[in-house]
PDB file of N, CA and C in Angstrom:
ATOM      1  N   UNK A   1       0.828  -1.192   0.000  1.00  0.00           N
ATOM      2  CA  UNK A   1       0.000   0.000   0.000  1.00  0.00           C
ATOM      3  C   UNK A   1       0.871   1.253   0.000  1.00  0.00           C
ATOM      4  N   UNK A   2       2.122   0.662   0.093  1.00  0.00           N
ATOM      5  CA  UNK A   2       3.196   2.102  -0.358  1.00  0.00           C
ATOM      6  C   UNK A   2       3.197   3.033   0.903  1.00  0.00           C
ATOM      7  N   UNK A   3       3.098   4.104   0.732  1.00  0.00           N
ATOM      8  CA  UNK A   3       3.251   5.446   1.481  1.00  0.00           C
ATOM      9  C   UNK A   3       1.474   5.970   1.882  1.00  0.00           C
ATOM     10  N   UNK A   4       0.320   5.100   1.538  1.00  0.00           N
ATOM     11  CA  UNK A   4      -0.580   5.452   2.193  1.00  0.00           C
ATOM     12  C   UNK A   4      -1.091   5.172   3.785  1.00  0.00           C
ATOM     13  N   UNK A   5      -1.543   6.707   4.166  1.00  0.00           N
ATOM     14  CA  UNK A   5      -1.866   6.400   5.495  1.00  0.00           C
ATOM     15  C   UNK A   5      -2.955   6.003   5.854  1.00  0.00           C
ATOM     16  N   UNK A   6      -2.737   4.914   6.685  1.00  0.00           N
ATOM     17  CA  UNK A   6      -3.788   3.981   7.634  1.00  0.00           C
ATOM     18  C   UNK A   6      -4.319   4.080   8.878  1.00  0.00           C
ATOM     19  N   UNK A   7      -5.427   4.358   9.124  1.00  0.00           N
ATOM     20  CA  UNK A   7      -5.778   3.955  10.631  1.00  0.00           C
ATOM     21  C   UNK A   7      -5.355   2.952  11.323  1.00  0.00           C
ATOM     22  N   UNK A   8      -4.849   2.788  12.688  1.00  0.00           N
ATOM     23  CA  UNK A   8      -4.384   1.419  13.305  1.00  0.00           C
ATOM     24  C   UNK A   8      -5.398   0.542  13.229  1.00  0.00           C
ATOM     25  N   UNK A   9      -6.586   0.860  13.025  1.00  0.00           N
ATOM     26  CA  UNK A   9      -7.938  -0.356  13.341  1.00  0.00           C
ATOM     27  C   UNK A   9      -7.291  -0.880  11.913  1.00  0.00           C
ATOM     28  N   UNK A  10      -7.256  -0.821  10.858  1.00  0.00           N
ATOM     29  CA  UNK A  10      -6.832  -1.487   9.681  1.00  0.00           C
ATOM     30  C   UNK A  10      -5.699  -2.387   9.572  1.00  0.00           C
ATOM     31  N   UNK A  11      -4.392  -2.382  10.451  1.00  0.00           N
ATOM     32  CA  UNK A  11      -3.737  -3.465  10.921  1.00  0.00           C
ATOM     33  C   UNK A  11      -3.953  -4.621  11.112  1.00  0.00           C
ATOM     34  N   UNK A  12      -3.490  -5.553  10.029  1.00  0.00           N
ATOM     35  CA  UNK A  12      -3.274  -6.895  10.364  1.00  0.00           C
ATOM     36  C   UNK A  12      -2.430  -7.199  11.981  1.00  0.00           C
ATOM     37  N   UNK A  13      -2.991  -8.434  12.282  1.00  0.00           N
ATOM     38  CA  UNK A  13      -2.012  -8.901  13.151  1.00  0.00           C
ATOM     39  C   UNK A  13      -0.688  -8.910  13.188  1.00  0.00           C
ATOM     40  N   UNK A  14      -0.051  -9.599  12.235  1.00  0.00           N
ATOM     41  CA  UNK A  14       1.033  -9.230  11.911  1.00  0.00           C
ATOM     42  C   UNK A  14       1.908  -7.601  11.693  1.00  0.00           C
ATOM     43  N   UNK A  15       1.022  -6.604  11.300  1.00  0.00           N
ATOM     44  CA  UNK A  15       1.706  -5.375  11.294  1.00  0.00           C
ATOM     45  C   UNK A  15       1.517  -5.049  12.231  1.00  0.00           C
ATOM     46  N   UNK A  16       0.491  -4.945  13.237  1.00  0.00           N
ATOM     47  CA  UNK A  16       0.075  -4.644  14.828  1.00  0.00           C
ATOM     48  C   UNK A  16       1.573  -5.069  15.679  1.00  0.00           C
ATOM     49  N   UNK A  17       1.929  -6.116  14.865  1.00  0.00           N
ATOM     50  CA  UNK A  17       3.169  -6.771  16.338  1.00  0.00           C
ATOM     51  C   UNK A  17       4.821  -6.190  15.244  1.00  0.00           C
ATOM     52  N   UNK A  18       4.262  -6.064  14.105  1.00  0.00           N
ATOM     53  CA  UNK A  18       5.494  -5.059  13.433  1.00  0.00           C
ATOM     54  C   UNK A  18       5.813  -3.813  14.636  1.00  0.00           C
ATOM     55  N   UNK A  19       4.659  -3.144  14.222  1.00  0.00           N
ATOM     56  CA  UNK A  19       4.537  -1.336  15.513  1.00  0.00           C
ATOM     57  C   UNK A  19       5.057  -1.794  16.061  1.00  0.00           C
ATOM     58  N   UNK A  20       4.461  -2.868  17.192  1.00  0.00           N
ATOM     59  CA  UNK A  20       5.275  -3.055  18.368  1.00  0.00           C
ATOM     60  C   UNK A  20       6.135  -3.396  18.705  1.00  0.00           C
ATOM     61  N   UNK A  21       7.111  -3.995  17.654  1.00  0.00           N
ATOM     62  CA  UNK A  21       8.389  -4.388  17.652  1.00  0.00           C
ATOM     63  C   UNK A  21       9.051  -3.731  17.144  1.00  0.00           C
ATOM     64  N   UNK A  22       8.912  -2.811  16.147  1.00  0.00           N
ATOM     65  CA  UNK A  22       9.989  -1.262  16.469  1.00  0.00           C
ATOM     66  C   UNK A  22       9.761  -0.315  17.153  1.00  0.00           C
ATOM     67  N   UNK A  23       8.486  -0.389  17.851  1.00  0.00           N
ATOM     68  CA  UNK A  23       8.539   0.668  18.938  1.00  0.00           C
ATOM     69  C   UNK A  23       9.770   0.596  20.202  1.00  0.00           C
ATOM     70  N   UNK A  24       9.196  -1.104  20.290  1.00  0.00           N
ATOM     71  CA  UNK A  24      10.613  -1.794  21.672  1.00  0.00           C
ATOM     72  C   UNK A  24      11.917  -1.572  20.850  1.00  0.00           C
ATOM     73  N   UNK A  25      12.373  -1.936  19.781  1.00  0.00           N
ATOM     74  CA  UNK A  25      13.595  -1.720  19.289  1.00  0.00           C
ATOM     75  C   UNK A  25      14.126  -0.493  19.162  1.00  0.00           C
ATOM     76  N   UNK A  26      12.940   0.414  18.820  1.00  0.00           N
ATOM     77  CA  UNK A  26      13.401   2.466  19.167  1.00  0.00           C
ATOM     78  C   UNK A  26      13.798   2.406  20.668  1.00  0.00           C
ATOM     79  N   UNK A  27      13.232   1.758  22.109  1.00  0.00           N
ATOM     80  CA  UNK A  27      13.325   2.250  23.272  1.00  0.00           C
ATOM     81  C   UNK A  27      14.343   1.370  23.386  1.00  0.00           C
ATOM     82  N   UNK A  28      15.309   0.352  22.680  1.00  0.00           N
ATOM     83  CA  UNK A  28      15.918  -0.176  23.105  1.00  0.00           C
ATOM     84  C   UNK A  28      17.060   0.603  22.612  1.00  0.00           C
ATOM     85  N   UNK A  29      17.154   1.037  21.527  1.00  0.00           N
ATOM     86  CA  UNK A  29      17.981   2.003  21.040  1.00  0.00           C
ATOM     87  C   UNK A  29      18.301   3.629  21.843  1.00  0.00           C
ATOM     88  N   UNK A  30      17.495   3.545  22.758  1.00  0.00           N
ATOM     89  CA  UNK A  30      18.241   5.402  23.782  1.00  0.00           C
ATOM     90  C   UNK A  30      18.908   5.092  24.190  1.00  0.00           C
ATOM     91  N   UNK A  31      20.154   3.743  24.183  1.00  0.00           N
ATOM     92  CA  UNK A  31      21.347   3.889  25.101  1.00  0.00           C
ATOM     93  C   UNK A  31      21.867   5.195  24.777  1.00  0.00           C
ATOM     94  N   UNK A  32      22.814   5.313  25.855  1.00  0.00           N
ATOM     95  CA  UNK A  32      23.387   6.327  26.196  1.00  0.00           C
ATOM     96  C   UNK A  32      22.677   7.868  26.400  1.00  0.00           C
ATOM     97  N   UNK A  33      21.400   7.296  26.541  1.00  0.00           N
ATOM     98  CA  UNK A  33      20.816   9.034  26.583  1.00  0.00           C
ATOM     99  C   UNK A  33      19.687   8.768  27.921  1.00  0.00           C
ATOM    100  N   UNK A  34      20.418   8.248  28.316  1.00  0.00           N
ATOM    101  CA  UNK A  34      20.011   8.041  29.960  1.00  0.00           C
ATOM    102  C   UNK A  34      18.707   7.000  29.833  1.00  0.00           C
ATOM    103  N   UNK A  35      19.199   5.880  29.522  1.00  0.00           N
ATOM    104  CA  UNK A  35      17.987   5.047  28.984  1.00  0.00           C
ATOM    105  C   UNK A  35      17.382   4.510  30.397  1.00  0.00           C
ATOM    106  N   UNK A  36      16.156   4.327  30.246  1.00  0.00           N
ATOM    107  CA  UNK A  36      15.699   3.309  31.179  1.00  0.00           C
ATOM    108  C   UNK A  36      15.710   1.916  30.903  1.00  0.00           C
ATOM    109  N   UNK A  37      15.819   1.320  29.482  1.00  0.00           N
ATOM    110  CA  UNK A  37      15.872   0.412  28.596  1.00  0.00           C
ATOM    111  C   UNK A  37      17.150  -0.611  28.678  1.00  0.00           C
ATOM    112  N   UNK A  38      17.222  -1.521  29.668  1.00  0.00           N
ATOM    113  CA  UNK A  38      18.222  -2.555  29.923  1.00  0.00           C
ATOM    114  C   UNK A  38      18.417  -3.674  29.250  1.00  0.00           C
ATOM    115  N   UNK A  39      17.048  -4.564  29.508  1.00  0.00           N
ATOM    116  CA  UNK A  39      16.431  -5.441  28.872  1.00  0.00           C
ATOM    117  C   UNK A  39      15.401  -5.573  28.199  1.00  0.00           C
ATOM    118  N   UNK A  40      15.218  -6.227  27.058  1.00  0.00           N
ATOM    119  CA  UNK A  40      14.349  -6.188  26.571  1.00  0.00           C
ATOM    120  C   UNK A  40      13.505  -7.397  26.425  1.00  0.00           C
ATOM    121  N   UNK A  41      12.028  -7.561  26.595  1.00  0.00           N
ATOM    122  CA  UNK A  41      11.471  -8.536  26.641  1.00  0.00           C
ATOM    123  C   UNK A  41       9.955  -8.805  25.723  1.00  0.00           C
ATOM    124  N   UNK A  42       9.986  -9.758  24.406  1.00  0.00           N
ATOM    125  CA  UNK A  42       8.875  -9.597  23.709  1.00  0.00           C
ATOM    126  C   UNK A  42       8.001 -10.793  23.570  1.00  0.00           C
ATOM    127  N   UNK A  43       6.526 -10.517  23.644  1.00  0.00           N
ATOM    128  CA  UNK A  43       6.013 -11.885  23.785  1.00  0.00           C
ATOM    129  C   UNK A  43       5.646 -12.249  22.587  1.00  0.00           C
ATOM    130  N   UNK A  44       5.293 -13.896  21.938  1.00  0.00           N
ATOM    131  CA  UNK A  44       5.492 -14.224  21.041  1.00  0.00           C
ATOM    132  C   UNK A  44       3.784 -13.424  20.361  1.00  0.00           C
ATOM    133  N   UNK A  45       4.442 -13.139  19.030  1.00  0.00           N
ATOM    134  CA  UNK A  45       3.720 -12.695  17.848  1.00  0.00           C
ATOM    135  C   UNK A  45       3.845 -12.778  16.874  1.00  0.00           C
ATOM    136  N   UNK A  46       5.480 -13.329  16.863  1.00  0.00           N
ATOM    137  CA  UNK A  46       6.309 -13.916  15.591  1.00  0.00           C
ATOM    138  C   UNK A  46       5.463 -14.355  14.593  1.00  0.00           C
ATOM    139  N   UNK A  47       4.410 -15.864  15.410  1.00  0.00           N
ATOM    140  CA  UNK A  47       3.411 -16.323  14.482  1.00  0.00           C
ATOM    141  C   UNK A  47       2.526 -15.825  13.151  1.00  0.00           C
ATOM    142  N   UNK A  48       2.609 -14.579  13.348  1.00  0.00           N
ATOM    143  CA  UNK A  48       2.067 -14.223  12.581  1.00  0.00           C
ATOM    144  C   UNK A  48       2.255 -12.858  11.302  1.00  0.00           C
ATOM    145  N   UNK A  49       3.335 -13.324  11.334  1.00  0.00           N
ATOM    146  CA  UNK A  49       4.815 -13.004  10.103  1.00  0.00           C
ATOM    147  C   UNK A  49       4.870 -13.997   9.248  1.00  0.00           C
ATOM    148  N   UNK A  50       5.123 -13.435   8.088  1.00  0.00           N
ATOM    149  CA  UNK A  50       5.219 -14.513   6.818  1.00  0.00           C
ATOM    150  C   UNK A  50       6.835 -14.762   6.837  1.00  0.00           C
ATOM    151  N   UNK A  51       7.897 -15.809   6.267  1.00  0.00           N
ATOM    152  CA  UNK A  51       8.756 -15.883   6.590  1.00  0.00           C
ATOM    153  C   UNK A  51       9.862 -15.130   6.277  1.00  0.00           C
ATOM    154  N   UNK A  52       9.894 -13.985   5.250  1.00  0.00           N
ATOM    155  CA  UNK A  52      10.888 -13.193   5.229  1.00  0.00           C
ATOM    156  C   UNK A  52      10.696 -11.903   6.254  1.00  0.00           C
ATOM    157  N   UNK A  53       9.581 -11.900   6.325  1.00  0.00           N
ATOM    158  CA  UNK A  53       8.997 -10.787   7.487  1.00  0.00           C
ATOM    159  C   UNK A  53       9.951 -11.447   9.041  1.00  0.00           C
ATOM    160  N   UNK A  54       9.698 -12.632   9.421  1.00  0.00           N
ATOM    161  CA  UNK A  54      10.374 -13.009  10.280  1.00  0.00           C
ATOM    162  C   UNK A  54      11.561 -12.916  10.665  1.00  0.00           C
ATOM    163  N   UNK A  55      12.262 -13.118   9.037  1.00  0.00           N
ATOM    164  CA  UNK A  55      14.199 -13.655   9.181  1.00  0.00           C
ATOM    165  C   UNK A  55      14.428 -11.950   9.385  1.00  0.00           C
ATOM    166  N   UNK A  56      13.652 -10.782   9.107  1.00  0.00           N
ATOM    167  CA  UNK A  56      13.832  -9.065   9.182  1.00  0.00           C
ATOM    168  C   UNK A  56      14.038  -9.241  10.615  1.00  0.00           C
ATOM    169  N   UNK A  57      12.594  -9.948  11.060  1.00  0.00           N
ATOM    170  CA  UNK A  57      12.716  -9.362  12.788  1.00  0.00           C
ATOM    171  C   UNK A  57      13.802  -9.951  13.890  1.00  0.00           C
ATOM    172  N   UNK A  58      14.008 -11.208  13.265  1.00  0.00           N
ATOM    173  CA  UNK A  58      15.047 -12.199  13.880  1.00  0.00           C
ATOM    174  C   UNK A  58      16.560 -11.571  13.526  1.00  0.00           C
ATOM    175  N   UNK A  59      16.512 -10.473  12.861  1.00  0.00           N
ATOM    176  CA  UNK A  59      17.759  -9.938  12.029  1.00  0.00           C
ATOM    177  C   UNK A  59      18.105  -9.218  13.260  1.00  0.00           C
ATOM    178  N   UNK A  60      16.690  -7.935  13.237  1.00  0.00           N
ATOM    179  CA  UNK A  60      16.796  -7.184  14.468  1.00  0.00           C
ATOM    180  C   UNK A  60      17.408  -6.933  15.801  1.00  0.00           C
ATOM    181  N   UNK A  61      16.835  -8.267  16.058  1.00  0.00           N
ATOM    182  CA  UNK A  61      16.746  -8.795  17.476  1.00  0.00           C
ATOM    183  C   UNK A  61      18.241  -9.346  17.747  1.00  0.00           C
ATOM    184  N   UNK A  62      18.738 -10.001  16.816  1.00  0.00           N
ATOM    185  CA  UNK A  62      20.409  -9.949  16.475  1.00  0.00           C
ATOM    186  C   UNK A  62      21.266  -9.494  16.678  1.00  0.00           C
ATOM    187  N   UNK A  63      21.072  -8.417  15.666  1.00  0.00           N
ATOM    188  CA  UNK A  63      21.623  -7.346  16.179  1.00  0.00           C
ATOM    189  C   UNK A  63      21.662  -6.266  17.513  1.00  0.00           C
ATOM    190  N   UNK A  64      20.676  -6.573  18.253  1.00  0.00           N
ATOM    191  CA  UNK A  64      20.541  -5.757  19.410  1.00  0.00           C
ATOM    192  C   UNK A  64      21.831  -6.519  20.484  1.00  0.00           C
ATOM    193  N   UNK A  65      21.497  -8.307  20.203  1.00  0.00           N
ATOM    194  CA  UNK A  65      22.153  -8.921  21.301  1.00  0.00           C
ATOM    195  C   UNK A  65      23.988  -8.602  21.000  1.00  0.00           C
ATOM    196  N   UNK A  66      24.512  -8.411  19.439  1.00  0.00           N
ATOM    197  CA  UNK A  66      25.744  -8.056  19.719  1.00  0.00           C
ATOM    198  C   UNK A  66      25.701  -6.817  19.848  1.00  0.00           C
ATOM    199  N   UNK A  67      24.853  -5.872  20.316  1.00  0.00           N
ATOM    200  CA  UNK A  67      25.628  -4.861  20.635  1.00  0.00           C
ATOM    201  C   UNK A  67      25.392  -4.644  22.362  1.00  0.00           C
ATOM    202  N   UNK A  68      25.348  -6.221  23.270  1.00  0.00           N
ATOM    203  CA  UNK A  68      25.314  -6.305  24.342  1.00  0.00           C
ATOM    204  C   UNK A  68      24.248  -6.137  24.699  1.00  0.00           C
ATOM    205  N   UNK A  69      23.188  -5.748  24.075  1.00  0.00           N
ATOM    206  CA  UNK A  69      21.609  -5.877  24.723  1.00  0.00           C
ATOM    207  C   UNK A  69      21.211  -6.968  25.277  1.00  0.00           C
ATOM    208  N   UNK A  70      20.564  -6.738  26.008  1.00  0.00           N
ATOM    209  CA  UNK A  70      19.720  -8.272  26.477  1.00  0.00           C
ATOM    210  C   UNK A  70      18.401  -8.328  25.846  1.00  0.00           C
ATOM    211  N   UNK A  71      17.731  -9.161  25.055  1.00  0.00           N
ATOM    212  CA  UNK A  71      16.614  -9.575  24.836  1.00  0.00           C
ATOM    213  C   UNK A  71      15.975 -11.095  24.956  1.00  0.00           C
ATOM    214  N   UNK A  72      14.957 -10.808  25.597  1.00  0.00           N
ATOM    215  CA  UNK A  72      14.432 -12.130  25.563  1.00  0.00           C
ATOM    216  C   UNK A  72      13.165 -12.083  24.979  1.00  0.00           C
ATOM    217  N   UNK A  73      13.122 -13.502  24.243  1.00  0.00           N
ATOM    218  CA  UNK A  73      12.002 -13.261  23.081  1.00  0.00           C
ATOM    219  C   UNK A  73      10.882 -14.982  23.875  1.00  0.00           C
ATOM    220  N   UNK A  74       9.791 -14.863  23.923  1.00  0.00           N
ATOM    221  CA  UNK A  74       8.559 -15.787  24.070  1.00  0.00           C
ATOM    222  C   UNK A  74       8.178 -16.372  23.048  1.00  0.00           C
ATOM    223  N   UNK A  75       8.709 -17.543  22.861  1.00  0.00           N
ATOM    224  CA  UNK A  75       8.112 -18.019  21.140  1.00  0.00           C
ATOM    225  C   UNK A  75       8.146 -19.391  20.959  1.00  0.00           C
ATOM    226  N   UNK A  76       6.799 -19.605  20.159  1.00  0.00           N
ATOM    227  CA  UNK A  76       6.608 -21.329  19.966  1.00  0.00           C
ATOM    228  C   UNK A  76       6.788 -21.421  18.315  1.00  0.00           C
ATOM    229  N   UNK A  77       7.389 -20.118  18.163  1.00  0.00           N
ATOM    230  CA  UNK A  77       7.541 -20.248  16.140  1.00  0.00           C
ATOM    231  C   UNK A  77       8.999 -21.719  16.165  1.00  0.00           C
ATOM    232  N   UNK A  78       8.982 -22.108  15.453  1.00  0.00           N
ATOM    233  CA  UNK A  78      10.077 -23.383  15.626  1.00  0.00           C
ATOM    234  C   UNK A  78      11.553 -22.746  14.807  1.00  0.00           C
ATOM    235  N   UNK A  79      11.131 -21.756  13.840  1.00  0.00           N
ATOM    236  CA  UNK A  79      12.345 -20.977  12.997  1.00  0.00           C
ATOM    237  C   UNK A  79      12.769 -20.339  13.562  1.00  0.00           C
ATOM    238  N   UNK A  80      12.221 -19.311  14.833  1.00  0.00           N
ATOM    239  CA  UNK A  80      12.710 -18.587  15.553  1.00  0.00           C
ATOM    240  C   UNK A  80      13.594 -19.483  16.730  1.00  0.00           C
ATOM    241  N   UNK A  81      12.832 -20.378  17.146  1.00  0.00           N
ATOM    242  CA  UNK A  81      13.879 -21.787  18.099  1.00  0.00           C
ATOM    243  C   UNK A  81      15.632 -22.265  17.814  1.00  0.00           C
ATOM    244  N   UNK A  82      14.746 -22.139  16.195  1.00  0.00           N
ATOM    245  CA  UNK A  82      16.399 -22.700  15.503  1.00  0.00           C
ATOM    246  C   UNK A  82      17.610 -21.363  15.733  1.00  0.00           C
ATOM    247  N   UNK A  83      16.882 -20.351  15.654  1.00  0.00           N
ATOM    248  CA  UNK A  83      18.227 -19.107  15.414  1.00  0.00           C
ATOM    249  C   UNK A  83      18.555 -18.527  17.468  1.00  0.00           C
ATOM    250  N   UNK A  84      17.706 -19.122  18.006  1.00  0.00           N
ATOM    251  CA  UNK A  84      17.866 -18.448  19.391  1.00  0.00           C
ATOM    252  C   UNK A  84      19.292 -19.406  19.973  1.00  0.00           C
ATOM    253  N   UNK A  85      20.017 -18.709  20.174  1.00  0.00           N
ATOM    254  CA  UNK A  85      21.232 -19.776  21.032  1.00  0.00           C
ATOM    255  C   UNK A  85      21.276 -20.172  22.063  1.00  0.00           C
ATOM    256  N   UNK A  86      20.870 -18.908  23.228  1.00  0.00           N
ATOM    257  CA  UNK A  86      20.917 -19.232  24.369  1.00  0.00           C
ATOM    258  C   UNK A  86      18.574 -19.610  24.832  1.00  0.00           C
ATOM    259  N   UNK A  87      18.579 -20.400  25.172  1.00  0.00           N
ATOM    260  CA  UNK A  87      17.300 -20.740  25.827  1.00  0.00           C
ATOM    261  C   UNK A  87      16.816 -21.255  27.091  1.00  0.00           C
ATOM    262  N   UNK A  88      15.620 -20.212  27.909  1.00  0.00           N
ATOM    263  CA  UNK A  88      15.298 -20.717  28.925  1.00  0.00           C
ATOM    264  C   UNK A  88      13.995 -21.544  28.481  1.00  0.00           C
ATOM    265  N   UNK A  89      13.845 -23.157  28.668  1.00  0.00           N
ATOM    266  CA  UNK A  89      12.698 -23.628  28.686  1.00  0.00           C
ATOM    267  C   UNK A  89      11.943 -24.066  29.753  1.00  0.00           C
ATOM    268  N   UNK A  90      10.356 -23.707  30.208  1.00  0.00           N
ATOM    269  CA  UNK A  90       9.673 -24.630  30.777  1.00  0.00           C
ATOM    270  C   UNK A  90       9.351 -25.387  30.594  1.00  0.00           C
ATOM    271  N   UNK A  91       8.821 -26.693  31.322  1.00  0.00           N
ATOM    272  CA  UNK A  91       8.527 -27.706  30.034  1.00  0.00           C
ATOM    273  C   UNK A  91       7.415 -28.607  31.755  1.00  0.00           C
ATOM    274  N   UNK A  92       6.190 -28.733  31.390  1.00  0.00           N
ATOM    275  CA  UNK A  92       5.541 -29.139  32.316  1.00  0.00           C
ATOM    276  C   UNK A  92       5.720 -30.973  32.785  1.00  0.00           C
ATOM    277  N   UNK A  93       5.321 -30.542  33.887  1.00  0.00           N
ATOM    278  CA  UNK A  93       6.110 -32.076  34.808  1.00  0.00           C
ATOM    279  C   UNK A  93       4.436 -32.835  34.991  1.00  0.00           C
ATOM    280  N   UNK A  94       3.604 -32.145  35.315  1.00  0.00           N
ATOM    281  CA  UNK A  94       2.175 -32.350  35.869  1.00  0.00           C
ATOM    282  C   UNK A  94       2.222 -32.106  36.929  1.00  0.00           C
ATOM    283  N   UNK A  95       0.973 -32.078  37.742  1.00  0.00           N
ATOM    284  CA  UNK A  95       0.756 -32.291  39.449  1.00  0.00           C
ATOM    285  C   UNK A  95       1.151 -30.948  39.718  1.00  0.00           C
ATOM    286  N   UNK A  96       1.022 -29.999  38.597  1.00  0.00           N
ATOM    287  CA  UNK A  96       1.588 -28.707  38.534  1.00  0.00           C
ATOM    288  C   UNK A  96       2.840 -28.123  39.118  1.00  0.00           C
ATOM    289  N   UNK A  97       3.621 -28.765  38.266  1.00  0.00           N
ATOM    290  CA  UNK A  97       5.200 -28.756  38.522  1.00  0.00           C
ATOM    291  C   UNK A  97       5.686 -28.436  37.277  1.00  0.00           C
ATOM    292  N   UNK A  98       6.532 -27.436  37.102  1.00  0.00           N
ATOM    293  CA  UNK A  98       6.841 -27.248  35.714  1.00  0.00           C
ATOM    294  C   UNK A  98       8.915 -27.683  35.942  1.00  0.00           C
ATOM    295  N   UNK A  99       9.098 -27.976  35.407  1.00  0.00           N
ATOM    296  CA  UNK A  99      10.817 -28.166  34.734  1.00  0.00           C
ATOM    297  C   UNK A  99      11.370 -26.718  34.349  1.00  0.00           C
ATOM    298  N   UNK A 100      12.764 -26.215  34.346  1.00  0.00           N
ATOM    299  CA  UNK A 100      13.136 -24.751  33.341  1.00  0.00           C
ATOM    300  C   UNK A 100      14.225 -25.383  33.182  1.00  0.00           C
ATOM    301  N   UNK A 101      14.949 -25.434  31.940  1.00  0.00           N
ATOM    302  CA  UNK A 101      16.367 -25.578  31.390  1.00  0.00           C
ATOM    303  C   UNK A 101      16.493 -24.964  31.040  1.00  0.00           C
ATOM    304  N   UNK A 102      17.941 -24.197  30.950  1.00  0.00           N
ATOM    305  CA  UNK A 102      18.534 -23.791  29.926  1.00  0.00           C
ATOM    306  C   UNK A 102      19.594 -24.250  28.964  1.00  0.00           C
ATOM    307  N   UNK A 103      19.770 -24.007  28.364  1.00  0.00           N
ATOM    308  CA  UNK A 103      20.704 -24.521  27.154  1.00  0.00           C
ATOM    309  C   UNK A 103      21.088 -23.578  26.232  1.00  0.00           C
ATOM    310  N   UNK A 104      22.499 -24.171  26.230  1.00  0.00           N
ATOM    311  CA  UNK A 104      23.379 -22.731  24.904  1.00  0.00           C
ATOM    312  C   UNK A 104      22.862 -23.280  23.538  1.00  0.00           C
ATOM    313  N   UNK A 105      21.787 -24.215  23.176  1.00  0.00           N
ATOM    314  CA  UNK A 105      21.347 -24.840  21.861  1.00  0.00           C
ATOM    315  C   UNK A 105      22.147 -26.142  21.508  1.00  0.00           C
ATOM    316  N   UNK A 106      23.146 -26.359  22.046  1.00  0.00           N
ATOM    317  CA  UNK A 106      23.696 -27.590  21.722  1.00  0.00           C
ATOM    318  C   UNK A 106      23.295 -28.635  23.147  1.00  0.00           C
ATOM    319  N   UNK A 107      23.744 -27.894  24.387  1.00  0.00           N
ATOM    320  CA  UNK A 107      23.200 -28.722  25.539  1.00  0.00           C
ATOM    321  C   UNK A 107      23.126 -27.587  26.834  1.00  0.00           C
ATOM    322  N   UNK A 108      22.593 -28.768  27.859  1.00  0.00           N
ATOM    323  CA  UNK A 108      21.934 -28.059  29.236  1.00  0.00           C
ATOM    324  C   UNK A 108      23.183 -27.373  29.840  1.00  0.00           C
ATOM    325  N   UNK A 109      22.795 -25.790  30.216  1.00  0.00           N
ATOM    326  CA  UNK A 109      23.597 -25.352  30.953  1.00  0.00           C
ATOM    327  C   UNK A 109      23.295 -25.604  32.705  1.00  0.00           C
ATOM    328  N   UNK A 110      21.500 -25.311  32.656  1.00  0.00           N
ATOM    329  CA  UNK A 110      21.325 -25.212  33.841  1.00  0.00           C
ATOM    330  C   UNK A 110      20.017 -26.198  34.316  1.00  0.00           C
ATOM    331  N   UNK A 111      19.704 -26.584  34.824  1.00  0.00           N
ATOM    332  CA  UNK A 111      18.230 -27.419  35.095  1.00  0.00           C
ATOM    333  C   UNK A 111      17.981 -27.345  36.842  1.00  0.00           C
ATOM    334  N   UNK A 112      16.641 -27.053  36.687  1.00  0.00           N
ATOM    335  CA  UNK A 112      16.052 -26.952  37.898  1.00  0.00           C
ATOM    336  C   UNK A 112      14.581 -27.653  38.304  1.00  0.00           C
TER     337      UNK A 112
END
């Protein structure tokens, strides 16, 4: 639709969680100007990105972590699984007990 302007009610899902993922990536970007912005934390919406739309946001998010950012991303997308290195998982036990590992992607760093 080019350069025409839209009302937000007209947002797909997917562009709805676009906004909101360069909005967090603008507030993650005021370092040095007295940021409040340490970590960053996004819940999954990935889902609903087509896949070059994805490998953009996964680019992003990339790039934030080498430039020492912290982000942590919420996601059951399985493409996004493959590119995350470091991971905290829950993983339910029953009897309402949940498991958390982490893992650098090859194996367990930590289990509790």
């Amino acid at each position: 639709m080019g350069d025409e302007v839209r009302g937000t009610q007209s947002l797909s899902g997917g562009e709805r969680f676009l906004v909101s993922l360069a909005l967090a990536l603008a507030l993650s970007g005021l370092e040095g100007r007295s940021s409040f912005v340490d970590t960053l934390f996004i819940d999954d919406g990935f889902g609903s990105l087509d896949a070059e739309t994805l490998d953009l946001a996964v680019d992003a998010l990339e790039t934030l972590q080498g430039r020492d950012r912290k982000v942590g991303v919420i996601t059951h997308v399985a493409a996004m699984i493959e590119r995350i290195a470091v991971q905290v998982r829950v993983e339910k036990r029953g009897a309402g007990r949940s498991e958390i590992k982490v893992s650098d992607g090859s194996q367990p760093i930590w289990s509790a």
